[in-house]
C-alpha atoms as a PDB file:
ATOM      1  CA  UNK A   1      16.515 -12.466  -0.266  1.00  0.00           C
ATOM      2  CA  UNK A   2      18.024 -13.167  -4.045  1.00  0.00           C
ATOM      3  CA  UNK A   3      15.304 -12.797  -6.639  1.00  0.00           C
ATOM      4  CA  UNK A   4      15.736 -14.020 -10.161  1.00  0.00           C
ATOM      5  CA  UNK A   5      15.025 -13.069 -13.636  1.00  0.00           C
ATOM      6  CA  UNK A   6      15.736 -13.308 -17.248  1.00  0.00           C
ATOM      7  CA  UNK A   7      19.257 -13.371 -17.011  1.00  0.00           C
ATOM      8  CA  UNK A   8      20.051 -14.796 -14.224  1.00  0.00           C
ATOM      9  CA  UNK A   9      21.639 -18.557 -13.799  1.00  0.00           C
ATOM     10  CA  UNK A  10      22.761 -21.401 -11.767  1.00  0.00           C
ATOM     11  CA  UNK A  11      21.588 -23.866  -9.655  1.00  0.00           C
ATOM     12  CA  UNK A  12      18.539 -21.790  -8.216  1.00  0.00           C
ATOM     13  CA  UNK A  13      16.994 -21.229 -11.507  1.00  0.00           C
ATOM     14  CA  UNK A  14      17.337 -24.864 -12.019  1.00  0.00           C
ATOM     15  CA  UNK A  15      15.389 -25.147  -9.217  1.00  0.00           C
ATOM     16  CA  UNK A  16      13.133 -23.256  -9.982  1.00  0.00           C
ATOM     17  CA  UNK A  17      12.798 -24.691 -13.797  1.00  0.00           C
ATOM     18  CA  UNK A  18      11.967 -28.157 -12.244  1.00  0.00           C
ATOM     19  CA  UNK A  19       9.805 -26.379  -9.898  1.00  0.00           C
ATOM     20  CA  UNK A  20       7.663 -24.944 -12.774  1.00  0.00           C
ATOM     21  CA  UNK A  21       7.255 -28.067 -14.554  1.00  0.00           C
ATOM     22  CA  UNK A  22       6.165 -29.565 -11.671  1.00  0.00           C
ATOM     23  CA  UNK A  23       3.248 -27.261 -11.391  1.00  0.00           C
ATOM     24  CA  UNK A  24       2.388 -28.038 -15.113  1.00  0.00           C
ATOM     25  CA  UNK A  25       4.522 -24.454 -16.362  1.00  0.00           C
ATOM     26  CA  UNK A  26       7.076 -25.742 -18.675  1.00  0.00           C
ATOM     27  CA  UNK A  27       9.884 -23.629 -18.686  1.00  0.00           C
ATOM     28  CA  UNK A  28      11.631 -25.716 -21.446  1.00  0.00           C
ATOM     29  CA  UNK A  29      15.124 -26.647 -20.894  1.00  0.00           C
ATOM     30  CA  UNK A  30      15.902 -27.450 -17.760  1.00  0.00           C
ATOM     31  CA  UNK A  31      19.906 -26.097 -17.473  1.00  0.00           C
ATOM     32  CA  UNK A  32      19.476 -23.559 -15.457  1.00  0.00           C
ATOM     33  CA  UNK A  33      19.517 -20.568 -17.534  1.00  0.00           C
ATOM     34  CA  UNK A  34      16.958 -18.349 -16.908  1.00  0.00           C
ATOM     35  CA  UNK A  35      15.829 -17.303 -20.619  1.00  0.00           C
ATOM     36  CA  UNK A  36      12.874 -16.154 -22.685  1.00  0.00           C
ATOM     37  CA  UNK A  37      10.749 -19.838 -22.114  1.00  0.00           C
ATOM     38  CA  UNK A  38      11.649 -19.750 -18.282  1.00  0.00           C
ATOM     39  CA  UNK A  39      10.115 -16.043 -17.888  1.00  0.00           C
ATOM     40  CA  UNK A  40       7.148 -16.725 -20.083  1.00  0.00           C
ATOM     41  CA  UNK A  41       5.963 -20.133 -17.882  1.00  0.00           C
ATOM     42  CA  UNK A  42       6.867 -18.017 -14.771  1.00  0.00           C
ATOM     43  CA  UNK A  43       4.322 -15.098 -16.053  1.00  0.00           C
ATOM     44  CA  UNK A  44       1.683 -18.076 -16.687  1.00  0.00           C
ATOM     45  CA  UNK A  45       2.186 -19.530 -13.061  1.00  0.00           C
ATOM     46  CA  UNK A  46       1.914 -15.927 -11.369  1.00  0.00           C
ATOM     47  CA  UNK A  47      -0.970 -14.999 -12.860  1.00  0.00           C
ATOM     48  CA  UNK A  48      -2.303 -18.605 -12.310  1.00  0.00           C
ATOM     49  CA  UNK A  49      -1.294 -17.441  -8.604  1.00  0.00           C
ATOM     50  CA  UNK A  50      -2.856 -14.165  -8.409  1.00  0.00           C
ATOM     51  CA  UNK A  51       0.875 -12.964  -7.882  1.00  0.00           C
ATOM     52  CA  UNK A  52       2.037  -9.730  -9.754  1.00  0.00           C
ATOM     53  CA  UNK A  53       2.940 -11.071 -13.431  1.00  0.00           C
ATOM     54  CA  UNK A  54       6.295  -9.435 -13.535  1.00  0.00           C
ATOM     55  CA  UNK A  55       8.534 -12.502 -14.900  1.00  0.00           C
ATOM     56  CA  UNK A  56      10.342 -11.908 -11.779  1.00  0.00           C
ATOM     57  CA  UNK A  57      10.785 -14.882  -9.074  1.00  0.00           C
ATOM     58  CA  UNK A  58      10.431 -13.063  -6.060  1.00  0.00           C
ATOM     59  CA  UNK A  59      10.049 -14.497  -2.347  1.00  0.00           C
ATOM     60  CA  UNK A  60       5.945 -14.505  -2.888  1.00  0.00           C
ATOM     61  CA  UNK A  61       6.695 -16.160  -6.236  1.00  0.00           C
ATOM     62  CA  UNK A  62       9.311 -18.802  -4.420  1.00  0.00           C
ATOM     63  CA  UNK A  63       7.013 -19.761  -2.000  1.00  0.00           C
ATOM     64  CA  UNK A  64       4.368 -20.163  -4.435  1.00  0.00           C
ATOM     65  CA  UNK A  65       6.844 -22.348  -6.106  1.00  0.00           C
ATOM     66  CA  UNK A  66       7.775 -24.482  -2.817  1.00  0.00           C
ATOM     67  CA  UNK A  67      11.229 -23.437  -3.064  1.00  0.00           C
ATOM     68  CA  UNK A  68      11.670 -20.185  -0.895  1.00  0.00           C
ATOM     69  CA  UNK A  69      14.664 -21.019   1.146  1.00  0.00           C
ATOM     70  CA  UNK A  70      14.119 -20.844   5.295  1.00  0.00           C
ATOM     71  CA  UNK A  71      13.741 -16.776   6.251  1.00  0.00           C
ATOM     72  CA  UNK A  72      15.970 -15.522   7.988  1.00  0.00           C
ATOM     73  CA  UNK A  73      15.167 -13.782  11.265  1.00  0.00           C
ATOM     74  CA  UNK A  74      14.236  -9.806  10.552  1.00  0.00           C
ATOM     75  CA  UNK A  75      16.074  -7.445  12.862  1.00  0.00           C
ATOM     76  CA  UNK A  76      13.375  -4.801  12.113  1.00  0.00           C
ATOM     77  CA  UNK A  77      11.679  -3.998  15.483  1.00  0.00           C
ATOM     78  CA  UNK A  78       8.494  -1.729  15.384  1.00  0.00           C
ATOM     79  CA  UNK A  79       9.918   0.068  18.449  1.00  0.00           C
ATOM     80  CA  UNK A  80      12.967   1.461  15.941  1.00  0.00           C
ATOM     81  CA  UNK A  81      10.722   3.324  14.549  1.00  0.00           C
ATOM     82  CA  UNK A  82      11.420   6.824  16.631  1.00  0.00           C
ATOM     83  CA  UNK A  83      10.088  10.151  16.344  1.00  0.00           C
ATOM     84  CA  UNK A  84      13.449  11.345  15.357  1.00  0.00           C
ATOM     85  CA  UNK A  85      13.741   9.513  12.497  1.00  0.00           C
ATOM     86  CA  UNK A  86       9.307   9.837  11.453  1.00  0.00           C
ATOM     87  CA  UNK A  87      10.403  13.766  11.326  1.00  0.00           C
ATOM     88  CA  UNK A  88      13.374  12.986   9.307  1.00  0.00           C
ATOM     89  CA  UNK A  89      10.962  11.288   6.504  1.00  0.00           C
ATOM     90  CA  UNK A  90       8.460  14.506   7.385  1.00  0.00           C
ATOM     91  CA  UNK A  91      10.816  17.743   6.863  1.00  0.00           C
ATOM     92  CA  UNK A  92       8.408  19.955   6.871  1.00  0.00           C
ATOM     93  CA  UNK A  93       5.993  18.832   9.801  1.00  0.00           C
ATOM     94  CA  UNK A  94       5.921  19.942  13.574  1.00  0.00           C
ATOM     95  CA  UNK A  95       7.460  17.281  15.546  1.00  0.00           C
ATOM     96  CA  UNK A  96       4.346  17.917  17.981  1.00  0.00           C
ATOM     97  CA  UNK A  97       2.276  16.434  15.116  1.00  0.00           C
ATOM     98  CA  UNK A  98       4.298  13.290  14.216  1.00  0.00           C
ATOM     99  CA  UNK A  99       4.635  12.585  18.728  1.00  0.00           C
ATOM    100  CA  UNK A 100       0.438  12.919  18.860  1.00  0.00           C
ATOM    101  CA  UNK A 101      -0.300  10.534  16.063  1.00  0.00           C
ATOM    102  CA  UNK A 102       2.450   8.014  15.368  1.00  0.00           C
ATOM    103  CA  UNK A 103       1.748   5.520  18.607  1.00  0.00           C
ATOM    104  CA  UNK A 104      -1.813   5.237  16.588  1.00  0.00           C
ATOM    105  CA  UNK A 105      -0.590   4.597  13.166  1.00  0.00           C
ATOM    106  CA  UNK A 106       2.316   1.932  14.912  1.00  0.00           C
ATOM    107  CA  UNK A 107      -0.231   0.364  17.263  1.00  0.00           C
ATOM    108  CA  UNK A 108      -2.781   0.225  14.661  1.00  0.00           C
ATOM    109  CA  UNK A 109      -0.263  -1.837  12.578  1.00  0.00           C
ATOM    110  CA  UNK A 110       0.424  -4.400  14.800  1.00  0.00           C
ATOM    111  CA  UNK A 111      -2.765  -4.850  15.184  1.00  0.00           C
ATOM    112  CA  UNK A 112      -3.348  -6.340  11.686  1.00  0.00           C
ATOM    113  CA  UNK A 113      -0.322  -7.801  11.796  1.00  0.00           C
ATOM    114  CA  UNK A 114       1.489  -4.906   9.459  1.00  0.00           C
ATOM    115  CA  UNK A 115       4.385  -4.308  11.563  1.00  0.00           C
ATOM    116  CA  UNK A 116       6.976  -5.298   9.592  1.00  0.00           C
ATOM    117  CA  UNK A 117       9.245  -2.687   8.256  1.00  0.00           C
ATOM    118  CA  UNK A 118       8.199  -2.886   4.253  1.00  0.00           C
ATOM    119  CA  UNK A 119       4.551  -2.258   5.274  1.00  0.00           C
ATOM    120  CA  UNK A 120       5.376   0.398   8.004  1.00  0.00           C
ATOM    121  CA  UNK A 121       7.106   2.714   5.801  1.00  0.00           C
ATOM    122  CA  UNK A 122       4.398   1.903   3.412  1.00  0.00           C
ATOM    123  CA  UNK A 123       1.712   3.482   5.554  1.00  0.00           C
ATOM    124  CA  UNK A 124       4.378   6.282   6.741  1.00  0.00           C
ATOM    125  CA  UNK A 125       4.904   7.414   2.925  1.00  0.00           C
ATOM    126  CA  UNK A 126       1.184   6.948   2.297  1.00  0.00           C
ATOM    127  CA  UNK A 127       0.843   9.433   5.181  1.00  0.00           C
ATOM    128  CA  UNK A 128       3.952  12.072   3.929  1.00  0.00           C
ATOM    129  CA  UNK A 129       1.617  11.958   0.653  1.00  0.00           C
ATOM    130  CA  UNK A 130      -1.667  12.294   2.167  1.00  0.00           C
ATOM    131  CA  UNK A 131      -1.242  13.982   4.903  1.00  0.00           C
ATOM    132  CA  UNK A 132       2.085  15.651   5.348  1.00  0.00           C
ATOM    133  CA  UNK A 133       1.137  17.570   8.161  1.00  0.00           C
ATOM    134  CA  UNK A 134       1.011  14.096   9.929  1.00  0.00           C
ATOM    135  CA  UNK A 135      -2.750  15.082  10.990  1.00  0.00           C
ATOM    136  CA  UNK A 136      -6.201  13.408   9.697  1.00  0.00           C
ATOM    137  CA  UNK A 137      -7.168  16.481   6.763  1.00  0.00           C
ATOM    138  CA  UNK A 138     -10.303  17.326   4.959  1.00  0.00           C
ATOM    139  CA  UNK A 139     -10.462  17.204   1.326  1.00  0.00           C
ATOM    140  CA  UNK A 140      -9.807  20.681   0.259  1.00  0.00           C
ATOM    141  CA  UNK A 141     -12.097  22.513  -2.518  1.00  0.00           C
ATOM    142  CA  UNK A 142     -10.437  22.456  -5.901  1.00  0.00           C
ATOM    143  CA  UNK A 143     -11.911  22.280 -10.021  1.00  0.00           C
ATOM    144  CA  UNK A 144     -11.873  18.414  -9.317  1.00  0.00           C
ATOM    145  CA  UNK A 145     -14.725  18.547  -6.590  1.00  0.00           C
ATOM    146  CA  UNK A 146     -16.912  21.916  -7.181  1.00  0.00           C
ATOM    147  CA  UNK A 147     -17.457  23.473 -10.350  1.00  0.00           C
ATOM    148  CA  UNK A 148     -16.950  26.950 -11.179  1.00  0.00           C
ATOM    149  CA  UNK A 149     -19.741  29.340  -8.900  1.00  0.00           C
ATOM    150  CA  UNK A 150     -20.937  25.775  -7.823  1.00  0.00           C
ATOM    151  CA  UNK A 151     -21.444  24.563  -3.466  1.00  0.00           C
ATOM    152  CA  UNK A 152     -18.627  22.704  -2.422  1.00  0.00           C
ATOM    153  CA  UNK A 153     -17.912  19.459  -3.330  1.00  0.00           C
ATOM    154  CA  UNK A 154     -20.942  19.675  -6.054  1.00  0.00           C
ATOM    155  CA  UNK A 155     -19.200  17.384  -8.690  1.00  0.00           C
ATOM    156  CA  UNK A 156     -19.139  14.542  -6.197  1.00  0.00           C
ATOM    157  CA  UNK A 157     -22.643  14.819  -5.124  1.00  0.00           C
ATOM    158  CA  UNK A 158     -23.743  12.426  -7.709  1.00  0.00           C
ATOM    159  CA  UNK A 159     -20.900  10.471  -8.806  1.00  0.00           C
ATOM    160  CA  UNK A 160     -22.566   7.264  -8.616  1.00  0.00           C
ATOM    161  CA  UNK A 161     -18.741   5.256  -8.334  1.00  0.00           C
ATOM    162  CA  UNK A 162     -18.579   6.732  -5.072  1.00  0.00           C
ATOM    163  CA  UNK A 163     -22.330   5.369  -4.064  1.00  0.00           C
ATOM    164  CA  UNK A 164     -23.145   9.602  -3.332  1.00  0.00           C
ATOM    165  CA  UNK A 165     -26.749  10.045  -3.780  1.00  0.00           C
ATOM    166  CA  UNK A 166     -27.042  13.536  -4.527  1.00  0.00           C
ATOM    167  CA  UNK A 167     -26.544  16.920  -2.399  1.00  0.00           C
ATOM    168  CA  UNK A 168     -24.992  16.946   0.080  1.00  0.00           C
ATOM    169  CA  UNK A 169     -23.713  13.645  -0.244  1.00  0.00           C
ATOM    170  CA  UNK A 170     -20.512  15.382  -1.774  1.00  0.00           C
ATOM    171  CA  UNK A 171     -19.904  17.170   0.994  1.00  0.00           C
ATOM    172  CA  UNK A 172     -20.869  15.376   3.677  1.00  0.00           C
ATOM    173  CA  UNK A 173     -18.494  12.517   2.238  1.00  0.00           C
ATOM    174  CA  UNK A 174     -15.258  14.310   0.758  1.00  0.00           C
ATOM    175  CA  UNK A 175     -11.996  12.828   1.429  1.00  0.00           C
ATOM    176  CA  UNK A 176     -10.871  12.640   5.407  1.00  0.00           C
ATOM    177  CA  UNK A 177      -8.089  10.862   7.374  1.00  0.00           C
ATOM    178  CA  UNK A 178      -4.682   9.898   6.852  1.00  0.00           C
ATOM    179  CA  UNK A 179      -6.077   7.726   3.243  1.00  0.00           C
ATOM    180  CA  UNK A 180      -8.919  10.120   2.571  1.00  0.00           C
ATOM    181  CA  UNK A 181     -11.912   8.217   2.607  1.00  0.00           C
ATOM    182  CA  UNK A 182     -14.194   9.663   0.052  1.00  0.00           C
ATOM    183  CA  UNK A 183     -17.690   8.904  -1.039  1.00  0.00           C
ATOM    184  CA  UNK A 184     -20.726   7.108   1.016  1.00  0.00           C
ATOM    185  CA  UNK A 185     -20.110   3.649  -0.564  1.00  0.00           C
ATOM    186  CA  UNK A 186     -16.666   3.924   1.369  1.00  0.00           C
ATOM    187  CA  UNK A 187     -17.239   5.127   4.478  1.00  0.00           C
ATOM    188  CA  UNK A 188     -20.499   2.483   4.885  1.00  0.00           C
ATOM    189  CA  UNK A 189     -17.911  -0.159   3.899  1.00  0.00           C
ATOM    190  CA  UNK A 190     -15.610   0.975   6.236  1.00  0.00           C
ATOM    191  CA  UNK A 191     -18.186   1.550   9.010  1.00  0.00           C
ATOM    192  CA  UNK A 192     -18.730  -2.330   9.023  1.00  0.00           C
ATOM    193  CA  UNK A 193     -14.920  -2.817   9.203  1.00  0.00           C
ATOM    194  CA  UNK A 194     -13.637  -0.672  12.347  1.00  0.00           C
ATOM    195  CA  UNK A 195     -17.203  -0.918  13.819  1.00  0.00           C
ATOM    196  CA  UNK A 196     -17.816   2.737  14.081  1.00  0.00           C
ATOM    197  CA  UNK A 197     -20.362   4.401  12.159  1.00  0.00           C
ATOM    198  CA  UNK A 198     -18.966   6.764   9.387  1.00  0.00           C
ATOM    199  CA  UNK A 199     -22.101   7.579   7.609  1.00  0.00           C
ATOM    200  CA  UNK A 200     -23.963   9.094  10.041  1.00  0.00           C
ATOM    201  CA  UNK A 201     -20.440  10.317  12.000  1.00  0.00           C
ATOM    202  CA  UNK A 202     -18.708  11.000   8.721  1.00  0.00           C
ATOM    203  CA  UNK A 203     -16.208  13.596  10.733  1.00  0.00           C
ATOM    204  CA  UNK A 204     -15.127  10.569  12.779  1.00  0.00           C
ATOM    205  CA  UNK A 205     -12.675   9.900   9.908  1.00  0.00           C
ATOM    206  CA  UNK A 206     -10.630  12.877  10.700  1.00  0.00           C
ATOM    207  CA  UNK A 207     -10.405  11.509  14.849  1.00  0.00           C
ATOM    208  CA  UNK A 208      -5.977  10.479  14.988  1.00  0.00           C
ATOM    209  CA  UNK A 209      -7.123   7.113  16.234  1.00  0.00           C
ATOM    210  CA  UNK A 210      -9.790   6.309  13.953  1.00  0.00           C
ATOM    211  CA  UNK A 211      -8.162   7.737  11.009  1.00  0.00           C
ATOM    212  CA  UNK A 212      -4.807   5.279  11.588  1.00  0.00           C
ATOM    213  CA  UNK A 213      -7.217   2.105  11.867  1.00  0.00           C
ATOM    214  CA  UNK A 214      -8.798   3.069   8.753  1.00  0.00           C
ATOM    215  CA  UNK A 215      -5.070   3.668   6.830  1.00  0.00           C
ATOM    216  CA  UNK A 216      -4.261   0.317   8.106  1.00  0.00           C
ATOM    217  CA  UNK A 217      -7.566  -1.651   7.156  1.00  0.00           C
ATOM    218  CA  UNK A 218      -7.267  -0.091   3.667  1.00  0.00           C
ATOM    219  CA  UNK A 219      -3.392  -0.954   3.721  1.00  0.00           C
ATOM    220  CA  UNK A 220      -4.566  -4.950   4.857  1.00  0.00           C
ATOM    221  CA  UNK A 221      -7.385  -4.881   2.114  1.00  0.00           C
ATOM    222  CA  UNK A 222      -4.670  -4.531  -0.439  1.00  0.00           C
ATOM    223  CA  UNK A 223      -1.465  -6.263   1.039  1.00  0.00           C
ATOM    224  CA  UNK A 224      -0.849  -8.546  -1.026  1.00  0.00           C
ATOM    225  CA  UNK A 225      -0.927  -6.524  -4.003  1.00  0.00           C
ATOM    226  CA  UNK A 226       1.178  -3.636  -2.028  1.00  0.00           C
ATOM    227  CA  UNK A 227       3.539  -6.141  -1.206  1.00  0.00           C
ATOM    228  CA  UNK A 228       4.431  -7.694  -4.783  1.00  0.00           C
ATOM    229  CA  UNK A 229       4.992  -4.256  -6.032  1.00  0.00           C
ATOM    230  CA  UNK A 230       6.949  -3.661  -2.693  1.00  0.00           C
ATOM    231  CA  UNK A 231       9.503  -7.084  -2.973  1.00  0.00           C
ATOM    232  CA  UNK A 232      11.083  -5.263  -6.590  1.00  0.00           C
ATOM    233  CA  UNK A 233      10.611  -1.946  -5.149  1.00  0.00           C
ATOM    234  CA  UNK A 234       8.429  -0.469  -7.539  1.00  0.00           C
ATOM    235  CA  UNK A 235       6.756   2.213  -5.575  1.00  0.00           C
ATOM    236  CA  UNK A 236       5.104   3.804  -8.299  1.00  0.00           C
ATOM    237  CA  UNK A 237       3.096   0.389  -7.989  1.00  0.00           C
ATOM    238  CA  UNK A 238       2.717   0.699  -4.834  1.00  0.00           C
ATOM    239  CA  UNK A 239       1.226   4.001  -5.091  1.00  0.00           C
ATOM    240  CA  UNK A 240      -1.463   3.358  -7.333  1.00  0.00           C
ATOM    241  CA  UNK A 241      -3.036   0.581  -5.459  1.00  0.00           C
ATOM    242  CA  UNK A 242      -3.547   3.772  -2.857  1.00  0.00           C
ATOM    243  CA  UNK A 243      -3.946   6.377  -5.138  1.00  0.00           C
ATOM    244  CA  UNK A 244      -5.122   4.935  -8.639  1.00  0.00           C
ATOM    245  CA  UNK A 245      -2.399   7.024  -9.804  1.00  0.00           C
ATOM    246  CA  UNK A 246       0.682   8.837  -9.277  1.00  0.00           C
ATOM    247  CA  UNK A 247      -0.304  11.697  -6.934  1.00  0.00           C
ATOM    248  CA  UNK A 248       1.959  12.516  -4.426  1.00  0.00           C
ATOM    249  CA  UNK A 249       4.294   9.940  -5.691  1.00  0.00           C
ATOM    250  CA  UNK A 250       7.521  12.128  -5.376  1.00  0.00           C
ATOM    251  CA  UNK A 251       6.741  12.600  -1.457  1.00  0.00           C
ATOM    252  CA  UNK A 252       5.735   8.917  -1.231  1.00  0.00           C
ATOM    253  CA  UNK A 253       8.878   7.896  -2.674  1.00  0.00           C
ATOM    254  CA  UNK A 254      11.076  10.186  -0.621  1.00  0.00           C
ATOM    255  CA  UNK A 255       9.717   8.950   2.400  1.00  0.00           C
ATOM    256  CA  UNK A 256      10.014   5.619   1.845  1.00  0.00           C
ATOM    257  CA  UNK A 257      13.702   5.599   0.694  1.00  0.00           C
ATOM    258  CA  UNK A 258      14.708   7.815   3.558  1.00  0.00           C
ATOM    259  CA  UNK A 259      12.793   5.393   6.261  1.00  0.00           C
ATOM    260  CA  UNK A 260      14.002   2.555   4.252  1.00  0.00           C
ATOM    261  CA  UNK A 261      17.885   3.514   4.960  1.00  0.00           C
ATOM    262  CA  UNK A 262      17.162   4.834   8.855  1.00  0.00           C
ATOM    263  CA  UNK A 263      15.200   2.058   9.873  1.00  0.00           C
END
């Protein structure tokens, strides 16, 4: 897929000029040079779009456009996708661990129709940062969650962005799974989505096969967003729409790069 950006010329972003001004984005002149008026009408239109409003035209941004040239088939098959090469993005974890839980986090993404090989090694470095022990974990104690001489997981008990309601609400919903699900407000909204029920069963987060539904329902929540941060590989970005930041991005990132040249 050719993307194109300030810079770039020819008859594509001629194309894609004429494309612009069809939509109402004036890009200028149209002589397809892709310059300072071209990038600033292609900002307006993404964000017009709801796309990412990188300057960049991108395959989301092409088809937004009505230009995106016919895809070619994708060789990626979900079944390439081997233990062998899971432990290769995993150094450090048990091979035992990766053979238990990886048919759940695969089948799990074909059911929502993630099983394409950008958002599979999206939810396998989401894992290697999460959960590199390729197992559902519990949120361990740190000076984040429980204050100095304080019951665990005190400093969530009534952080009201998390919909806790007080002891033991902090506790009873610290981070789980392969995503770590933390705080009522999430686990009630995720209840409704998988159709089990977290809140009273908040340990069911940490079960292999619930876990990988909920990674993938969070992952399908957010795919768009994921994937226009994913089509100029900027995995940082993709990170944060996990995260909210940068933690575990070095794992992440490793993980994905090695799974991106195996698969």
């Amino acid at each position: 897929m050719s993307t194109f950006k300030e810079g770039s010329s020819g008859p594509s972003v001629k194309s894609i000029q004429e494309a612009l001004k069809n939509k109402g984005f004036n890009p200028g002149a149209i002589d397809g040079d892709f310059g300072p008026g071209t990038e600033a009408a292609v900002i307006a239109f993404q964000k017009s779009e709801g796309l990412a409003s990188h300057g960049i035209v991108d395959l989301l941004t092409q088809k937004a456009l009505g230009i995106a040239a016919p895809e070619t088939p994708n060789p990626f098959q979900i079944e390439n996708v081997t233990f062998s090469i899971v432990s290769k993005m995993f150094p450090q974890t048990p091979i035992g661990h990766i053979k238990a839980n990886l048919p759940f986090v695969l089948n799990s993404l074909q059911t929502v129709n993630l099983a394409d090989k950008a958002m599979v090694l999206m939810a396998l470095a989401t894992i290697r940062a999460e959960a590199a022990s390729f197992e559902p974990i519990s949120e361990g104690k740190s000076r984040f969650n429980t204050s100095p001489n304080g019951h665990p997981f005190d400093l969530y008990d009534n952080r009201r962005d998390l919909g806790n309601r007080g002891k033991p609400d902090g506790d009873r919903f610290k981070g789980r799974g392969f995503v770590q699900l933390t705080g009522r407000a999430n686990y009630a909204k995720f209840s409704d989505k998988i159709e089990r029920d977290l809140v009273n069963s908040p340990e069911l987060a940490n079960d292999p096969k619930i876990a990988a539904k909920l990674l993938t329902c969070f992952l399908k929540n957010s795919e768009n967003k994921i994937r226009n941060y994913l089509v100029i590989h900027d995995l940082a970005g993709a990170r944060r729409v996990v995260n909210g930041g940068v933690h575990g991005l070095q794992a992440f990132t490793e993980a994905y790069n090695i799974g991106n040249r195996l698969i």
